[in-house]
Each structure stands twice: as C-alpha cells, then as structure tokens.
N, C-alpha and C. Protein backbone atom coordinates (compact mmCIF):
# COMPACT_ATOMS: atom_id res chain seq x y z
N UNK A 1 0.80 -1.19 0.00
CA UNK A 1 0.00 0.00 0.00
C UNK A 1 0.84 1.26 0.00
N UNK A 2 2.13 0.97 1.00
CA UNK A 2 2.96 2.32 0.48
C UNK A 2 4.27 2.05 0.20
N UNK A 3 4.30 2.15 -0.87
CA UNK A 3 6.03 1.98 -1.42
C UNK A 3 7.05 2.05 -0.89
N UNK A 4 7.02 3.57 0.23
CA UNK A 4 8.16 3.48 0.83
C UNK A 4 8.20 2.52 1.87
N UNK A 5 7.63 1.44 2.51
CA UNK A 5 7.02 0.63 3.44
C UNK A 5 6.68 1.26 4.69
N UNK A 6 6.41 2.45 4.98
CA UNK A 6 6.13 3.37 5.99
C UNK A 6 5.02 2.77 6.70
N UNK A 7 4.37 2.21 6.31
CA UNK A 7 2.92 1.74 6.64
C UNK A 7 2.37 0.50 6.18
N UNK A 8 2.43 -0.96 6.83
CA UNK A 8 2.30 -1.96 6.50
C UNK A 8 0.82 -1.91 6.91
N UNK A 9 -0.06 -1.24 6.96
CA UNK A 9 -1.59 -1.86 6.87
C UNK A 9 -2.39 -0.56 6.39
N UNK A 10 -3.36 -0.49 5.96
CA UNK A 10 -4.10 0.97 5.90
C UNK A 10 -4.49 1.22 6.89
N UNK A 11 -4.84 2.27 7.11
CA UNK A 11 -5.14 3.30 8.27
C UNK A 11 -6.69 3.73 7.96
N UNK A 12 -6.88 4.52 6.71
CA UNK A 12 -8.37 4.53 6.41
C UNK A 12 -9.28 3.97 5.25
N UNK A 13 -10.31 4.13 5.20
CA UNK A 13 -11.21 3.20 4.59
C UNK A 13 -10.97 3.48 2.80
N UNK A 14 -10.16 4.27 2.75
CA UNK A 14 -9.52 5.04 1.19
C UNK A 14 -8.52 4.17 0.98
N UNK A 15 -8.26 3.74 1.83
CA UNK A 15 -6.55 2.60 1.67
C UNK A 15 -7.24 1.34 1.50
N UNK A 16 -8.22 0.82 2.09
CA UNK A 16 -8.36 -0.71 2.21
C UNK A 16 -8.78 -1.02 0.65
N UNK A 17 -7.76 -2.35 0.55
CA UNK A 17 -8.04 -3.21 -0.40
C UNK A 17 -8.37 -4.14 0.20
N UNK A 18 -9.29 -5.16 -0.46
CA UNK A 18 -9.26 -6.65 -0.30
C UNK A 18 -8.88 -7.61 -1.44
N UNK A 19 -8.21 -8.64 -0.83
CA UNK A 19 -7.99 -10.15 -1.92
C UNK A 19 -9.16 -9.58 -2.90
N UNK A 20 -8.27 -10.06 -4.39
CA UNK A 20 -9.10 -10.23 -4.96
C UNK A 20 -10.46 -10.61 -5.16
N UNK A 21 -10.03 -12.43 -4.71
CA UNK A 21 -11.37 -13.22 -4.46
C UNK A 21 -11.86 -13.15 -2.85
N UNK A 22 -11.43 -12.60 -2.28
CA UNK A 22 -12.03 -12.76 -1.14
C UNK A 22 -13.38 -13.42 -0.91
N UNK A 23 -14.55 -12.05 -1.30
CA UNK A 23 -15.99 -12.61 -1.36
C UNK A 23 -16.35 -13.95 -1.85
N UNK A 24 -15.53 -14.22 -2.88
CA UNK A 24 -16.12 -15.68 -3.98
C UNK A 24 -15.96 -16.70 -3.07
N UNK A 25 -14.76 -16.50 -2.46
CA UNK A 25 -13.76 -17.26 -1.40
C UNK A 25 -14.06 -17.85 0.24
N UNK A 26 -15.10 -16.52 0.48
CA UNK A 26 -15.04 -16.88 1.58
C UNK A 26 -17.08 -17.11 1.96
N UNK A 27 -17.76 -16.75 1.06
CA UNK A 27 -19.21 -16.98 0.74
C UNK A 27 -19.64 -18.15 0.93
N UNK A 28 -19.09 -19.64 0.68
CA UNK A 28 -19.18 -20.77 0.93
C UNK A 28 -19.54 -21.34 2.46
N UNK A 29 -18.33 -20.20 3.11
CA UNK A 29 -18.22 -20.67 4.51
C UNK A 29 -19.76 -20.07 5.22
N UNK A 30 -20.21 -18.80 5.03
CA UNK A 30 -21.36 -18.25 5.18
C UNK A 30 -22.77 -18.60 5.04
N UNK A 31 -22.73 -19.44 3.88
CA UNK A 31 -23.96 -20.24 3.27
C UNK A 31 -23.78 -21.14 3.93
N UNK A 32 -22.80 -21.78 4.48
CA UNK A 32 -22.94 -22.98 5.58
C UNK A 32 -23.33 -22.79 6.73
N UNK A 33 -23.22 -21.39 7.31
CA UNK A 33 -23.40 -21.12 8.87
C UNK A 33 -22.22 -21.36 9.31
N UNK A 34 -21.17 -20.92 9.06
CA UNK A 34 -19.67 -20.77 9.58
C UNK A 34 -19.35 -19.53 10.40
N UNK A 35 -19.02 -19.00 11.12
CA UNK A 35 -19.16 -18.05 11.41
C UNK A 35 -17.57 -17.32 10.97
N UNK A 36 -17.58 -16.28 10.81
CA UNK A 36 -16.45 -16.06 10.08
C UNK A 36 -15.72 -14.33 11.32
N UNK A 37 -15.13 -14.11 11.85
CA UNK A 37 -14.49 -13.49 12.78
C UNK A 37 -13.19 -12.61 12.39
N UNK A 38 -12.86 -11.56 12.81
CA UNK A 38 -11.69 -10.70 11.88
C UNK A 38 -11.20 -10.74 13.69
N UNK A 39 -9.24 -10.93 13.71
CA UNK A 39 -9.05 -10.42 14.94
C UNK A 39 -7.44 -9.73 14.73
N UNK A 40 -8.12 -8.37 15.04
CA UNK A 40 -6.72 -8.09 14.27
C UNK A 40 -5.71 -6.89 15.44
N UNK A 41 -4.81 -6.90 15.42
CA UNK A 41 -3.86 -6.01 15.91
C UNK A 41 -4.00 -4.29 15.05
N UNK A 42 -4.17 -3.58 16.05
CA UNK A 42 -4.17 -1.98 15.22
C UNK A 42 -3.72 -1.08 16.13
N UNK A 43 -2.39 -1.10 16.17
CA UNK A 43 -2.19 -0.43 17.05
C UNK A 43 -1.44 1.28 16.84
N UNK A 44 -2.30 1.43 16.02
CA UNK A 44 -2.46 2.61 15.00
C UNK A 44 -2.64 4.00 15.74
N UNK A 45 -3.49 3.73 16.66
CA UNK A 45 -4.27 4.89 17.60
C UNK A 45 -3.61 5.25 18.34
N UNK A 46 -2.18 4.01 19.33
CA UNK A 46 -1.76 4.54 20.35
C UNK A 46 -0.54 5.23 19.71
N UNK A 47 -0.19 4.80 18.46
CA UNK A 47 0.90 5.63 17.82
C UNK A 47 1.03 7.06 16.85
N UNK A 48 -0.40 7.40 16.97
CA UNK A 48 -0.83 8.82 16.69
C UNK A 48 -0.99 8.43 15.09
N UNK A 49 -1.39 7.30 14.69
CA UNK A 49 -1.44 7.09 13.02
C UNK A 49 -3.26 7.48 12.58
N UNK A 50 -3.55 6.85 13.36
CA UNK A 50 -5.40 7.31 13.21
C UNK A 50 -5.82 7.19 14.27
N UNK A 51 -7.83 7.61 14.72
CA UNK A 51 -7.78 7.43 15.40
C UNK A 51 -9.07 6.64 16.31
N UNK A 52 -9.57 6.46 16.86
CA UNK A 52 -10.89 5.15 17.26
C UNK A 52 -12.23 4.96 15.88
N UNK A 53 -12.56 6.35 15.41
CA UNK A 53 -13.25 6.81 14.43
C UNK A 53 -12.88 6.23 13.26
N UNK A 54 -11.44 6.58 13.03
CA UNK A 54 -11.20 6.40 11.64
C UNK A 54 -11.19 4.55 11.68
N UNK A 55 -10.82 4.00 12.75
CA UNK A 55 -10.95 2.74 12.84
C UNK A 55 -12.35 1.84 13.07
N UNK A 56 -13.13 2.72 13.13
CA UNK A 56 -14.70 2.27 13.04
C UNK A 56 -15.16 2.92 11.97
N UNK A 57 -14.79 3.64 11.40
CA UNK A 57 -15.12 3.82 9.50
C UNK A 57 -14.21 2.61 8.90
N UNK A 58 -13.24 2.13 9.18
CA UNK A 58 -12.52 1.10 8.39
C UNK A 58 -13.38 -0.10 8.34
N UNK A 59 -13.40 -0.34 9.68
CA UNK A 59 -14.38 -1.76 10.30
C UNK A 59 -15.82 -1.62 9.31
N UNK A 60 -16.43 -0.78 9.18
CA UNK A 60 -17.66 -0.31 8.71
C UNK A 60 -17.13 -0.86 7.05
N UNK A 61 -16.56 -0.13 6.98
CA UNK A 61 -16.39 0.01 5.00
C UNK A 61 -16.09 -1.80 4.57
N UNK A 62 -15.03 -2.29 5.72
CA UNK A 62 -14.62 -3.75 5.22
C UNK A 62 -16.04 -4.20 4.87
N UNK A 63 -17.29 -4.05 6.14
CA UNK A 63 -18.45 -5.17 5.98
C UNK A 63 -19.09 -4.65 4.88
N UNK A 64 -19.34 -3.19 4.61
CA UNK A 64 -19.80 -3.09 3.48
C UNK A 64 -19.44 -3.97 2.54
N UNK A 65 -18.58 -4.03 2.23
CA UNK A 65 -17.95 -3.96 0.84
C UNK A 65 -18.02 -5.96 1.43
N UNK A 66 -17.83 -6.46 2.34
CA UNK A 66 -17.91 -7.94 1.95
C UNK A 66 -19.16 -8.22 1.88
N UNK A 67 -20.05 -7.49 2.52
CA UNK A 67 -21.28 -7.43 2.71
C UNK A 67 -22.35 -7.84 1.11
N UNK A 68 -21.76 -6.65 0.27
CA UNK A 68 -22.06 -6.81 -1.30
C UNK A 68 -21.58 -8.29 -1.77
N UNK A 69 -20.86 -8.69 -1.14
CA UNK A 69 -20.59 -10.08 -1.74
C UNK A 69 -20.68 -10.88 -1.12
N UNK A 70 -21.86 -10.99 -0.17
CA UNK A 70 -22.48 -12.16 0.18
C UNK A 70 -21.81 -12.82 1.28
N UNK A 71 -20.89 -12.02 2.11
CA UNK A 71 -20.06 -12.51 3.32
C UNK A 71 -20.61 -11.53 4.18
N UNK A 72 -21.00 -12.42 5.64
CA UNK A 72 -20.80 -11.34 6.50
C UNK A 72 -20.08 -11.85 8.00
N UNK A 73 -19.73 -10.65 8.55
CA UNK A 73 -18.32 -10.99 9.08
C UNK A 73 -19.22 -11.36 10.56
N UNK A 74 -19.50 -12.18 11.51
CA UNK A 74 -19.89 -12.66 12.79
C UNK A 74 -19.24 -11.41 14.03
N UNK A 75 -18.22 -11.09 13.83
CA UNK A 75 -17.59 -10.25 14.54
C UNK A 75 -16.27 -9.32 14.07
N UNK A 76 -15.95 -7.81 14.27
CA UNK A 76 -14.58 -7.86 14.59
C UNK A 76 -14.33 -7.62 15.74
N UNK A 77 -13.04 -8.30 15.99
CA UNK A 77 -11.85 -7.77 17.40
C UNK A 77 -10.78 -7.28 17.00
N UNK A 78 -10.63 -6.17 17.99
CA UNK A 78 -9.27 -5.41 17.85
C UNK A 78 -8.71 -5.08 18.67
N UNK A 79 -7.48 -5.29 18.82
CA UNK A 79 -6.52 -4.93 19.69
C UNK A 79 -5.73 -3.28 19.50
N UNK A 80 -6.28 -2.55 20.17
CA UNK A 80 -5.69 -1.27 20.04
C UNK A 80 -4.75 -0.58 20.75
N UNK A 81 -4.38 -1.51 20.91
CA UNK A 81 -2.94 -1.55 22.33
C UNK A 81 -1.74 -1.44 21.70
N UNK A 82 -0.64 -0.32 22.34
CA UNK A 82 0.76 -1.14 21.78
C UNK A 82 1.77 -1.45 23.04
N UNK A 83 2.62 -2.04 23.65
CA UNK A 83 3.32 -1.65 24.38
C UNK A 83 3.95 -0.26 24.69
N UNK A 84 4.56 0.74 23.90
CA UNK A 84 5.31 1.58 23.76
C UNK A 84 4.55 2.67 23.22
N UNK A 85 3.79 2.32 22.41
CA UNK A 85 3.21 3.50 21.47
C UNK A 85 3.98 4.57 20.88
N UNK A 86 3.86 6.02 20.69
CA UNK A 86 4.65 6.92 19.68
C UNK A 86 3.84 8.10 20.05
N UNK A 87 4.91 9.25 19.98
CA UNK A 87 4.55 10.63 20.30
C UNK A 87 3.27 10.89 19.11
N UNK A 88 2.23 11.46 20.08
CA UNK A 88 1.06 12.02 19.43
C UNK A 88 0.06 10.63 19.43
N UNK A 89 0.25 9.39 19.90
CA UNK A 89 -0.65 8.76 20.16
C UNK A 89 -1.53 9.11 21.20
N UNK A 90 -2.60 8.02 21.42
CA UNK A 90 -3.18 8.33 22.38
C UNK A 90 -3.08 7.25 23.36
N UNK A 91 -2.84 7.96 24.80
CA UNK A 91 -1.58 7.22 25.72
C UNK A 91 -2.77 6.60 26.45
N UNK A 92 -4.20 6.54 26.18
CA UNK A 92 -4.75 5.31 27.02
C UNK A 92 -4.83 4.04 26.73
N UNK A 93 -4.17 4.00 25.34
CA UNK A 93 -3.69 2.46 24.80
C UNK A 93 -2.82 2.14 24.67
N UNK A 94 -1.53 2.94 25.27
CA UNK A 94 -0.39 2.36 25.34
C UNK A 94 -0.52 1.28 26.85
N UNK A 95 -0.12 0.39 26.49
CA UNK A 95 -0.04 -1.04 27.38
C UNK A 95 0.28 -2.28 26.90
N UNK A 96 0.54 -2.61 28.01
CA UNK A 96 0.93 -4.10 27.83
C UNK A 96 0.01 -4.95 27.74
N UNK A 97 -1.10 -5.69 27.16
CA UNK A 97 -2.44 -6.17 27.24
C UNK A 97 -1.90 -7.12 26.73
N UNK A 98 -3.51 -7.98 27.28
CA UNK A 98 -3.58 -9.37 27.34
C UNK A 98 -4.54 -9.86 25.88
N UNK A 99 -4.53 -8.86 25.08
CA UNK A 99 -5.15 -8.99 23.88
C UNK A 99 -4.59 -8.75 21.86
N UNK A 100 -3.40 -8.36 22.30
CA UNK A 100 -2.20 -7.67 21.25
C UNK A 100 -1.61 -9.09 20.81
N UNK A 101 -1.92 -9.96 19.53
CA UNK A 101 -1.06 -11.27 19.34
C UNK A 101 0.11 -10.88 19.32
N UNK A 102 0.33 -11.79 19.88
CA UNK A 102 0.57 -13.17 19.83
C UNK A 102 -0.13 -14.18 20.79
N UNK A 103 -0.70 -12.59 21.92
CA UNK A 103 -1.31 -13.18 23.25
C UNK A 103 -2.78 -13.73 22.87
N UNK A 104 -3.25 -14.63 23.17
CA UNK A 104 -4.62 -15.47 22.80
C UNK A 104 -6.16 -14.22 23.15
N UNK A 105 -5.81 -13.02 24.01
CA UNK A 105 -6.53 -12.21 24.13
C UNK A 105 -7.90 -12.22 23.35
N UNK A 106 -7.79 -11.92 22.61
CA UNK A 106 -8.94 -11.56 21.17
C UNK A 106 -9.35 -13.04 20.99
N UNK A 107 -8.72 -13.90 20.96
CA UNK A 107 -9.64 -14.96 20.39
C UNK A 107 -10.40 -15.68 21.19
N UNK A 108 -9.91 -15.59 22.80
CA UNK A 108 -10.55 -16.11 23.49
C UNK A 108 -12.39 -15.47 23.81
N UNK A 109 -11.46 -14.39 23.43
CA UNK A 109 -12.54 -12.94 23.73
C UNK A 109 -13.95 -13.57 23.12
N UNK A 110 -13.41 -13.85 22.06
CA UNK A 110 -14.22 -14.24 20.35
C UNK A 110 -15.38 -16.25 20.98
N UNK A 111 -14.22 -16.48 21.63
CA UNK A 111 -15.11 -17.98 21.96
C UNK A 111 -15.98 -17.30 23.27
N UNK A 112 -15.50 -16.76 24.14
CA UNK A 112 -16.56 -16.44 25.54
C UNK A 112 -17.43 -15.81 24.91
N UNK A 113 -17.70 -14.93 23.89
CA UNK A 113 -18.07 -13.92 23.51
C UNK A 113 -19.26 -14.50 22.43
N UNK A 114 -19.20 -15.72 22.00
CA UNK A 114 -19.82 -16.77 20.86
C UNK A 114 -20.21 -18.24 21.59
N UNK A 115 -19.75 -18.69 22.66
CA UNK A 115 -19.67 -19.41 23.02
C UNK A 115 -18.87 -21.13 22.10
N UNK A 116 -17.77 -20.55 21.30
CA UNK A 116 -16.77 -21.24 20.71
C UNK A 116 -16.24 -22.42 21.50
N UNK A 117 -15.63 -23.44 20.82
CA UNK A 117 -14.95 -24.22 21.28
C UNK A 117 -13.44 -24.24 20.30
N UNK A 118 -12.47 -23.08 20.71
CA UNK A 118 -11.45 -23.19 19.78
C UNK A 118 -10.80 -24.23 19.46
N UNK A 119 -11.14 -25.09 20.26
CA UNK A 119 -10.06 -26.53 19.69
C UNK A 119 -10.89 -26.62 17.98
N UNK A 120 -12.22 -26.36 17.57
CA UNK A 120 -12.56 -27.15 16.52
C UNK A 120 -12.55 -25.71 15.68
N UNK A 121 -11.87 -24.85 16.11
CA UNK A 121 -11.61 -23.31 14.93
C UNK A 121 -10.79 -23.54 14.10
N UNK A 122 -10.79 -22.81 13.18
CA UNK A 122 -9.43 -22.70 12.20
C UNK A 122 -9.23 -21.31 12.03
N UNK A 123 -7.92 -20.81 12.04
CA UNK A 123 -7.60 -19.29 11.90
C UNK A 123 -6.83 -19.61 10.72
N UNK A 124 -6.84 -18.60 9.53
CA UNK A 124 -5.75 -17.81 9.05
C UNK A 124 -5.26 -16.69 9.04
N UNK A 125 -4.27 -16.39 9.17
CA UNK A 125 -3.54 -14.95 9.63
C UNK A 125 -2.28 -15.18 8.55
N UNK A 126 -1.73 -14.00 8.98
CA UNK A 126 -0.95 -13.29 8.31
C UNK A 126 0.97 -13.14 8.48
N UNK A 127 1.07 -13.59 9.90
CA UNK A 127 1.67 -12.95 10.53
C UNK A 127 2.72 -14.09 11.72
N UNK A 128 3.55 -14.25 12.09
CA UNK A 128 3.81 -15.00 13.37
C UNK A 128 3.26 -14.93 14.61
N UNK A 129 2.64 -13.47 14.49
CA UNK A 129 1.85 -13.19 16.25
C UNK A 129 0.55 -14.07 16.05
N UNK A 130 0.29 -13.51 14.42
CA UNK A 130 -0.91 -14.66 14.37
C UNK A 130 -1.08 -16.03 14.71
N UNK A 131 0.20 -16.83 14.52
CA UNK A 131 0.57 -18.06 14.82
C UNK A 131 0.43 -18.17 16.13
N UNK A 132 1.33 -17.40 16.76
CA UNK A 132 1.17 -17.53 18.12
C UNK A 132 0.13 -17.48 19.05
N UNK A 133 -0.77 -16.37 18.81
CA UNK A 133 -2.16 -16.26 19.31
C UNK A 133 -2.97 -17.27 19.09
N UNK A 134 -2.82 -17.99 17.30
CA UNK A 134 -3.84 -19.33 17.41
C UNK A 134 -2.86 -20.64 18.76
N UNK A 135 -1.83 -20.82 18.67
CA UNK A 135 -1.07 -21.77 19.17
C UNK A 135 -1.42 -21.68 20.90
N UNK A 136 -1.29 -20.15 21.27
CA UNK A 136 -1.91 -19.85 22.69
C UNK A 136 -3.15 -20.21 23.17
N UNK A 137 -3.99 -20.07 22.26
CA UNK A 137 -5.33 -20.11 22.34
C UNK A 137 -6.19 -22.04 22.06
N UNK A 138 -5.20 -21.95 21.69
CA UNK A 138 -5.75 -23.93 21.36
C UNK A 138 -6.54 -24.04 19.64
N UNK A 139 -6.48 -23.09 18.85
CA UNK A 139 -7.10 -23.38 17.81
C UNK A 139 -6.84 -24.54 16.83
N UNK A 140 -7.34 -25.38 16.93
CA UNK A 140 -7.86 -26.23 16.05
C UNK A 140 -6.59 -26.49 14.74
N UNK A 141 -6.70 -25.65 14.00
CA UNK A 141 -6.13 -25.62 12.16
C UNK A 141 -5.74 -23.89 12.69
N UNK A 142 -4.47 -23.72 12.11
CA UNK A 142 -3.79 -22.55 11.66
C UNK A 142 -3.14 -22.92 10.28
N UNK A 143 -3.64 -21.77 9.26
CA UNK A 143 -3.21 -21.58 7.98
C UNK A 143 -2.39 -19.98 7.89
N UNK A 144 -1.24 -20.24 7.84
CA UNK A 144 -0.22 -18.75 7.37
C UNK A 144 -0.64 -18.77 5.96
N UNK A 145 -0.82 -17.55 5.64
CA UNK A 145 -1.07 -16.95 4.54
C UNK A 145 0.28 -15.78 3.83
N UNK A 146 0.43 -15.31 2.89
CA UNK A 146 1.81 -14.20 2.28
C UNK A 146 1.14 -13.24 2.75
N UNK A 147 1.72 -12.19 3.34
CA UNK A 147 1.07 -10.93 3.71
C UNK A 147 0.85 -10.45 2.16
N UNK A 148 -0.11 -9.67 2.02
CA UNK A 148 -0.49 -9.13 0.39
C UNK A 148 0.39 -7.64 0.66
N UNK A 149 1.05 -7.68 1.76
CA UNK A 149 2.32 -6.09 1.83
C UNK A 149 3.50 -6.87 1.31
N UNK A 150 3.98 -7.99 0.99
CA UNK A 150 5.19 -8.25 1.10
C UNK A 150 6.14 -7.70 0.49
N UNK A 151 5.72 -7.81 -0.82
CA UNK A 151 6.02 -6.81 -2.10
C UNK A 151 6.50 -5.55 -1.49
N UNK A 152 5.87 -4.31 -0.43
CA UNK A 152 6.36 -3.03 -0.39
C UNK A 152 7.09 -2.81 0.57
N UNK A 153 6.94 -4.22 1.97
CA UNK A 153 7.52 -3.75 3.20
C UNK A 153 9.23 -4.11 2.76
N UNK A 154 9.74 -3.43 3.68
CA UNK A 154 11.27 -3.37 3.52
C UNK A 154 11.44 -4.63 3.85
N UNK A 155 12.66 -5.83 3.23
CA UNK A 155 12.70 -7.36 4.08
C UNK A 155 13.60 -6.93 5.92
N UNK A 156 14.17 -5.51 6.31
CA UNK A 156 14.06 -5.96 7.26
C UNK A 156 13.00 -5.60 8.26
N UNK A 157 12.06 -5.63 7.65
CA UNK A 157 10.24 -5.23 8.39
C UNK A 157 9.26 -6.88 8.13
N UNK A 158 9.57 -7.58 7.28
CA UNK A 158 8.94 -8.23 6.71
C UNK A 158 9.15 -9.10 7.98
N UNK A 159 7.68 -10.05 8.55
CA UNK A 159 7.49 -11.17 9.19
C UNK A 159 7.02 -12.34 8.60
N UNK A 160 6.80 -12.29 7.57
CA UNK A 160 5.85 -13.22 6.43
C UNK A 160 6.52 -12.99 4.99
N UNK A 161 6.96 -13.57 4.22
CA UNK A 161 6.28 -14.97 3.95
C UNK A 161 7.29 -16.08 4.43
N UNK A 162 6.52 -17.15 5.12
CA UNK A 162 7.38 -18.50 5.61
C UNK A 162 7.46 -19.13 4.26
N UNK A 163 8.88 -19.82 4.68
CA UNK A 163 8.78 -21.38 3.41
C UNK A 163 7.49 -21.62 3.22
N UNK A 164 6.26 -21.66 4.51
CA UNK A 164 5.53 -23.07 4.46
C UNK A 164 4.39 -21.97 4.05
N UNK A 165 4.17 -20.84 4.01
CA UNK A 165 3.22 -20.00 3.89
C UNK A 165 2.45 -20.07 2.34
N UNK A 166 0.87 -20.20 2.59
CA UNK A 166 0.22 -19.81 1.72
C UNK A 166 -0.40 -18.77 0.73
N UNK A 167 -0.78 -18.79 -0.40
CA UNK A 167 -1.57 -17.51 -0.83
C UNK A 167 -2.96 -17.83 0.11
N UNK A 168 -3.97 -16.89 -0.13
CA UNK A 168 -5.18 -16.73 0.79
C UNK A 168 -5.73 -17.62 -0.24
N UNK A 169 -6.04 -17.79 -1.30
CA UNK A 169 -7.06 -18.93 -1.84
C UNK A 169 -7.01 -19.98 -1.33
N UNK A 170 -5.33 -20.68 -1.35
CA UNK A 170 -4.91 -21.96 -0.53
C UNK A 170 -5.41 -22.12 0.43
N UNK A 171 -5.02 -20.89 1.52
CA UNK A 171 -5.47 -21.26 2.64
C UNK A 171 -6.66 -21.86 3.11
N UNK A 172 -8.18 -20.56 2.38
CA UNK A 172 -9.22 -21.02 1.78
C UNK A 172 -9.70 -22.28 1.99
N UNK A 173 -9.15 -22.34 0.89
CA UNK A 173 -9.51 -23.96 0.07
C UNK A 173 -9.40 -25.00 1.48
N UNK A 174 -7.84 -25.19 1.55
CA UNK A 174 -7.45 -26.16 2.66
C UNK A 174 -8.32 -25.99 3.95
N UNK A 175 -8.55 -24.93 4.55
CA UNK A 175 -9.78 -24.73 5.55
C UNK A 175 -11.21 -25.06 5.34
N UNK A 176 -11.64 -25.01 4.16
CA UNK A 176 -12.39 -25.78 3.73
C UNK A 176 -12.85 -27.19 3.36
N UNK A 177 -11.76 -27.59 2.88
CA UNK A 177 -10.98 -29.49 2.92
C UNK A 177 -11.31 -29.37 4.17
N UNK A 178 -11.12 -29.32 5.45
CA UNK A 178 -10.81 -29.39 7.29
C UNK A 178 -12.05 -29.49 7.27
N UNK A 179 -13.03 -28.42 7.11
CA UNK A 179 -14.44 -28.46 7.35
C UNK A 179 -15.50 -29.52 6.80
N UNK A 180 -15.09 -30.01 5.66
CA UNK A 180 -15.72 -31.09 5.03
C UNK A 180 -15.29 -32.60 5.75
N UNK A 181 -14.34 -32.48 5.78
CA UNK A 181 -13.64 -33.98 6.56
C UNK A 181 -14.26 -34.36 7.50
C-alpha cells in the first residue's frame, strides 16, 4: 500500500483493499453457517497514526464492501494496544495487554463472547503473532497466509512470507478441505 514501506496496513477506509477473491472465497463458509471473525492487531491509535473513528469507519467500510458479496463478518476484534506507542498517540492504549497477538486475548474474547470451542476453529492470519495467538489459544487448524504487503515492506520489516506460507485462496480452500472432513 505504500512503497516506501512506511505503513504496512491501511489506516483509512480510502486505503483498504481486499484479496481479490475474497468474497467468492469466503461466501461458501457463510452459506454454511460458519461463522467467520476478523481479529486483528491496530495499534495505529496509540501511535498517533489514526484514530478510534477512523478505525470504526474502516471496520464499517470492510463489511460493506464484503457485505455486497455475500459474506458477512460474525464479529470484529481489535486490539488497540501497543506496548510503547509513539509521540502524538493516544496514551490510554499504550499497554501491555492481554489482547495484542501473539497473546490469545482476542480470540478467546471471540469464543466467551460466541460461546466457541477453539479446539474445533481454524484461523488464518498473516503474521507470526498470528501463529502464536492461534497456538496460545488452542485453535484447532492454523493456515499462514503471504502478507499481500510483502512486495512493499522493507525485508528488514517483513514477518511473512514463511517457506511453508500460503496464498489466501490456498489457505481457503485447505480450511475448507478441514471443514468437510
């Protein structure tokens, strides 16, 4: 999203792209009664990048727009925490929380909150915290996916892509194989 890799995620609802296929992709799981969950790290706010608003216009615009294509999202979670944060954030989210992956925070959040049984979840993420948060949390199936930044972030910013890492269709797909089995 930005060339110079200044910014590995968008900030506002003018920046967000999605996967191509996303909708085609992930519509299947929906028509089944899957429940489908976003849990993401943004710790955008405490570092003065945007700010609760612009992050509930983002949240808003994603469902729109999956919305038109026949997905709809069961929940998001967000972690708006950073440890450290950055001058001009806003310093009531700087912390150490029990919800920022790698920590299982958010997902547990997501089963008390649904009444889930994560052993039989499957996450894909993006990321190693992602890994870690499913691995903390007891989930079921974890699928790594290529971050769709890889291309702009600098490699020494880059956390993704593993040897073993997927494109998002793969992942998809293979989470879907899991669900049929």
């Amino acid at each position: 999203m930005n060339p110079e890799g200044d910014q590995d995620s968008a900030y506002f609802q003018s920046q967000l792209e999605l996967y191509p296929q996303a909708t085609e992709l992930l519509r299947p799981f929906c028509e089944a009664g899957v429940p489908i969950f976003l849990a993401t790290n943004q710790p955008g706010i405490s570092k003065g990048h945007f700010t609760v608003d612009d992050l509930e216009e983002m949240h808003a615009e994603l469902e729109r727009r999956l919305k038109a294509g026949g997905v709809s999202l069961a929940g998001i979670y967000s972690c708006v925490h950073h440890p450290v944060g950055k001058a001009g954030g806003d310093p009531q989210y700087v912390t150490d929380c029990d919800c920022r992956k790698p920590k299982p925070g958010l997902l547990t959040a997501i089963a008390q909150d649904h009444g889930l049984d994560l052993t039989q979840a499957i996450m894909i993420g993006d990321s190693s915290a992602d890994e870690g948060a499913a691995r903390a949390a007891g989930i079921g199936a974890f699928f790594l996916v290529r971050a769709f930044i890889s291309e702009v972030v600098p490699p020494a910013r880059r956390v993704v892509p593993f040897p073993e890492a997927l494109t998002f269709e793969q992942a998809i797909r293979k989470a879907a194989a899991r669900l049929s089995s």
